[in-house]
C-alpha atoms as a PDB file:
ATOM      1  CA  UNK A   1    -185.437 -33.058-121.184  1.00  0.00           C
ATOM      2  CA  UNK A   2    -185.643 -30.670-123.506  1.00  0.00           C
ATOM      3  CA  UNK A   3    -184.086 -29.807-126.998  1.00  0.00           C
ATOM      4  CA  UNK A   4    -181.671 -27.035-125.719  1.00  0.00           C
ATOM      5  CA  UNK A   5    -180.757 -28.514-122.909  1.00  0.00           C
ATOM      6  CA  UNK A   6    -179.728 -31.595-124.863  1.00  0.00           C
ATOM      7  CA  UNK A   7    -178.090 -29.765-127.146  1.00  0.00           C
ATOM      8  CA  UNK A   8    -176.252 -27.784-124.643  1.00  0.00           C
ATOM      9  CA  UNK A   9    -175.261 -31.302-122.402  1.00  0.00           C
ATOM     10  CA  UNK A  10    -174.081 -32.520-126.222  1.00  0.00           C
ATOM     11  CA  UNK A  11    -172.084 -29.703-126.645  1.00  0.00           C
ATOM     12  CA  UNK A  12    -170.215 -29.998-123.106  1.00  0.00           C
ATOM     13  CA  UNK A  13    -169.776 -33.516-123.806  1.00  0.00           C
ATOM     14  CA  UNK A  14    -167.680 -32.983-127.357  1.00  0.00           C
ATOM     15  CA  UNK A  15    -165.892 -29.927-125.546  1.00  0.00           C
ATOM     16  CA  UNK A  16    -164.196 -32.233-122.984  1.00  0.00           C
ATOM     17  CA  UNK A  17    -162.402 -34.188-125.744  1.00  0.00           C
ATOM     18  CA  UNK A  18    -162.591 -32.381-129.248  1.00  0.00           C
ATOM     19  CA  UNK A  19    -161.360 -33.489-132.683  1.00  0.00           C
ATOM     20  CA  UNK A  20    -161.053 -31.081-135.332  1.00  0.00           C
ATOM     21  CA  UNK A  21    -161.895 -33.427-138.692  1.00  0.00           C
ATOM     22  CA  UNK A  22    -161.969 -32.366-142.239  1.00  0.00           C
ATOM     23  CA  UNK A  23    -164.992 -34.665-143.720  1.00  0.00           C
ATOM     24  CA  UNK A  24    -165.199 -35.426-147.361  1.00  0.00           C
ATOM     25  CA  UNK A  25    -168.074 -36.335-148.741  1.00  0.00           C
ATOM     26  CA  UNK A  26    -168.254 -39.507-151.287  1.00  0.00           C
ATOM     27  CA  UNK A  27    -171.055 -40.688-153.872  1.00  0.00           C
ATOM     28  CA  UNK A  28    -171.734 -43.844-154.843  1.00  0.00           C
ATOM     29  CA  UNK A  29    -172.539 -44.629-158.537  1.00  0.00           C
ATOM     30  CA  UNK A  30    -173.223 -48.274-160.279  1.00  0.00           C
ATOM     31  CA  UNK A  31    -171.183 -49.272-163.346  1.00  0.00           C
ATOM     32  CA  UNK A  32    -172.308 -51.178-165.609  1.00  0.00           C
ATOM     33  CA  UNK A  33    -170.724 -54.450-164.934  1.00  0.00           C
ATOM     34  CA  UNK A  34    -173.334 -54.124-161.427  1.00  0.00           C
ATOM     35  CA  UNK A  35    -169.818 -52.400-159.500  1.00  0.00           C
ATOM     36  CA  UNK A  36    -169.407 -49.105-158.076  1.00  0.00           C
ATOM     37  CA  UNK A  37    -167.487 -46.243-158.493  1.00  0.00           C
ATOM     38  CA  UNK A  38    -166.660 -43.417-155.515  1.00  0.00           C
ATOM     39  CA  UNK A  39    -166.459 -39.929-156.422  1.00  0.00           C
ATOM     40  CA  UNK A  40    -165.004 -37.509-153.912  1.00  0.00           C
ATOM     41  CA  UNK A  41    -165.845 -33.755-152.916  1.00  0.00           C
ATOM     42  CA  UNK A  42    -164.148 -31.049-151.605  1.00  0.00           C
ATOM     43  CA  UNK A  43    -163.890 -31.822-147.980  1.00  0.00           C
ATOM     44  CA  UNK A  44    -166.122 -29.929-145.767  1.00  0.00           C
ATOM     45  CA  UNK A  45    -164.855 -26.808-143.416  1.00  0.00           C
ATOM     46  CA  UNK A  46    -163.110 -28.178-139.827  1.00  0.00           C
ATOM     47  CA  UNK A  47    -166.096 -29.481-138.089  1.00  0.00           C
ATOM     48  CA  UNK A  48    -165.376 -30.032-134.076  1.00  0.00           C
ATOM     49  CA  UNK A  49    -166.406 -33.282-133.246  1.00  0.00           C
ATOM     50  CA  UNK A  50    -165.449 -36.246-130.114  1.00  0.00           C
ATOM     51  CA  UNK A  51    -164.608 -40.070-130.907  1.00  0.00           C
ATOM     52  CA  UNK A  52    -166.266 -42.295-128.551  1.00  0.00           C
ATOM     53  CA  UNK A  53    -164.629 -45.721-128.041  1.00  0.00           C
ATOM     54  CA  UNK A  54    -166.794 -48.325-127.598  1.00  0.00           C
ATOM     55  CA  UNK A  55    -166.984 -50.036-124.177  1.00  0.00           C
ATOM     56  CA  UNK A  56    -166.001 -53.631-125.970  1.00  0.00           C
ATOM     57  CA  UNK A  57    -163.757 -54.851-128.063  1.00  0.00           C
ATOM     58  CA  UNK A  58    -164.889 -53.505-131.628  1.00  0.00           C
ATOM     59  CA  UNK A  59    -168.345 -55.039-133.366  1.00  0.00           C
ATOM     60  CA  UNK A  60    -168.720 -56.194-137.080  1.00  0.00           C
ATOM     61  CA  UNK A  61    -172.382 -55.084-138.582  1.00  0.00           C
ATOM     62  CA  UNK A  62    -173.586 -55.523-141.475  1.00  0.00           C
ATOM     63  CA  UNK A  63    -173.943 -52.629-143.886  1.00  0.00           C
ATOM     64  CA  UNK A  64    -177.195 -51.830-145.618  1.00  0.00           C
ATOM     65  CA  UNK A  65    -174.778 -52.726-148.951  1.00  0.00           C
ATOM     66  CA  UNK A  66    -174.663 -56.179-147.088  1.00  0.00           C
ATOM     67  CA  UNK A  67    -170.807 -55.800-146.671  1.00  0.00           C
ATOM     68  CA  UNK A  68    -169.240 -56.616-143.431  1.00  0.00           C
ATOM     69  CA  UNK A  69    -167.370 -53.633-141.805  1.00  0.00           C
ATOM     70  CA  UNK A  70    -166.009 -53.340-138.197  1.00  0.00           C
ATOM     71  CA  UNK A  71    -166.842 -50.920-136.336  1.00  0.00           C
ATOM     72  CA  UNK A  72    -164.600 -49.155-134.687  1.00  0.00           C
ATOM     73  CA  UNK A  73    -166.210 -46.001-133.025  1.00  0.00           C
ATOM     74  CA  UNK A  74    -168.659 -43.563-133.091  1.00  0.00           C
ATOM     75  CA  UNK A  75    -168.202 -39.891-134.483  1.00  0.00           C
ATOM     76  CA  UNK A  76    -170.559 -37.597-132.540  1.00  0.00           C
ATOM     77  CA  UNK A  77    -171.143 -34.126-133.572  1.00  0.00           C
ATOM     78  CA  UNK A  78    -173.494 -31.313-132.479  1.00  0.00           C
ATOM     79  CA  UNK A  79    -177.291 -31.248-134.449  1.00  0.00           C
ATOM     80  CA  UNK A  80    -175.888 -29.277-137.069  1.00  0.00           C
ATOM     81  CA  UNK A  81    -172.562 -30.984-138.126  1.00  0.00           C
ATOM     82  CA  UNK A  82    -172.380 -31.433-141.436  1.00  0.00           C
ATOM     83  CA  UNK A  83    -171.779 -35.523-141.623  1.00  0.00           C
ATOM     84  CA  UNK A  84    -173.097 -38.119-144.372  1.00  0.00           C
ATOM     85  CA  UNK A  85    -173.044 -41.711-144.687  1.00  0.00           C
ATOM     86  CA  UNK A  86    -169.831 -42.516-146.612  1.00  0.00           C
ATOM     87  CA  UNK A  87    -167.899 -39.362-145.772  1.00  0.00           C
ATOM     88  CA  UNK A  88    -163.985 -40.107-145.173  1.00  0.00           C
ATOM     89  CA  UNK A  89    -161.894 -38.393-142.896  1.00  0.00           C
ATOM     90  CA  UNK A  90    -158.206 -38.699-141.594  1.00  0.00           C
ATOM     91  CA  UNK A  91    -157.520 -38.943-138.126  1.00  0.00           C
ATOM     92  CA  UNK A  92    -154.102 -40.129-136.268  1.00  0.00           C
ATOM     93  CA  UNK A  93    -152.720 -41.067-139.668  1.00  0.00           C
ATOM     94  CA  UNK A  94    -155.263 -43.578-140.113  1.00  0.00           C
ATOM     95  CA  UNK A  95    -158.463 -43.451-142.768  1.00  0.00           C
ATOM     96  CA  UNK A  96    -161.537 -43.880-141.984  1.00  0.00           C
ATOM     97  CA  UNK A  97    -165.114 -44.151-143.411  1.00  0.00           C
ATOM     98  CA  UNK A  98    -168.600 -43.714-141.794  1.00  0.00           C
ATOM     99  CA  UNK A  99    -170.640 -46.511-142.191  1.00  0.00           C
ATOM    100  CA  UNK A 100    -173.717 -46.270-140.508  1.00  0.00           C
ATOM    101  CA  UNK A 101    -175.716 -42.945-139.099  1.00  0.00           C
ATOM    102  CA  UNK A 102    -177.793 -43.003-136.417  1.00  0.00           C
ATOM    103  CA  UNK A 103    -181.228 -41.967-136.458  1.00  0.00           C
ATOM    104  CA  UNK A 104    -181.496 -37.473-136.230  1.00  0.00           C
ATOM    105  CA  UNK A 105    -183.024 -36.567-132.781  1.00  0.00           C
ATOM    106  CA  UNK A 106    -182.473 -32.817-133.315  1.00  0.00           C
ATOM    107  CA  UNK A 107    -179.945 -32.301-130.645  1.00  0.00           C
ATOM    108  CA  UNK A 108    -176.665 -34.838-132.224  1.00  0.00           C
ATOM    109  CA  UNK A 109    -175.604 -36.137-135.251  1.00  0.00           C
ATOM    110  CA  UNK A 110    -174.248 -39.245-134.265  1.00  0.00           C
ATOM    111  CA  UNK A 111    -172.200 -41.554-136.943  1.00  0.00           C
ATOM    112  CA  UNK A 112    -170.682 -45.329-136.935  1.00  0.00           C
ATOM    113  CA  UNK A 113    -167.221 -45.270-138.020  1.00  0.00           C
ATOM    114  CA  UNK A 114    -164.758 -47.946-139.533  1.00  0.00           C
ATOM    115  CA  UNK A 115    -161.797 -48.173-141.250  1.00  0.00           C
ATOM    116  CA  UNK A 116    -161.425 -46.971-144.241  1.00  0.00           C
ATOM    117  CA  UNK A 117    -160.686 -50.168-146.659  1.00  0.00           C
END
């Protein structure tokens, strides 16, 4: 297939169940003491994005920060959402964080999300 028409089938498939979701970016910065500190943005503009369940019960990974984290879907947006590794977002009164992103093919930004904690 081809780039547009994979962005195009992308498209279609966040159409059929969208989520409007305010993402705000978070850096990470080492203390001294060998902790970290989070320091929040402004969130980003309403992106449009879809939730995808996943097909079994939800997975524990392990984080490149060797931290345990369930995951409990993915965030899939179109190739030019605007979607970073440790952005947080609200979504059914819940908080969540993403944990993992996927690898860019040009056509999705695709994102591992878990709750925020």
């Amino acid at each position: 297939m081809n780039l547009t028409l994979n962005r195009r089938i992308t498209k279609k498939f966040i159409d059929e169940l969208p989520v409007s979701l305010a993402l705000v970016p978070r850096t990470r910065t080492k203390t001294p003491a060998g902790g970290f500190t989070w320091t929040e943005a402004a969130p980003r503009p309403l992106q449009t994005m879809t939730l995808i369940e996943p097909s079994v019960s939800p997975r524990p990974i392990t984080t490149a920060d060797g931290v345990e984290r369930t995951i409990e879907f993915e965030l899939l947006g179109q190739h030019d959402a605007l979607l970073e590794r440790y952005d947080v977002f609200t979504h059914d009164g819940k908080d969540w964080e993403i944990v993992m992103m996927f690898h860019d093919n040009g056509y999705e930004k695709r994102a591992m999300v878990s709750r925020r904690g």
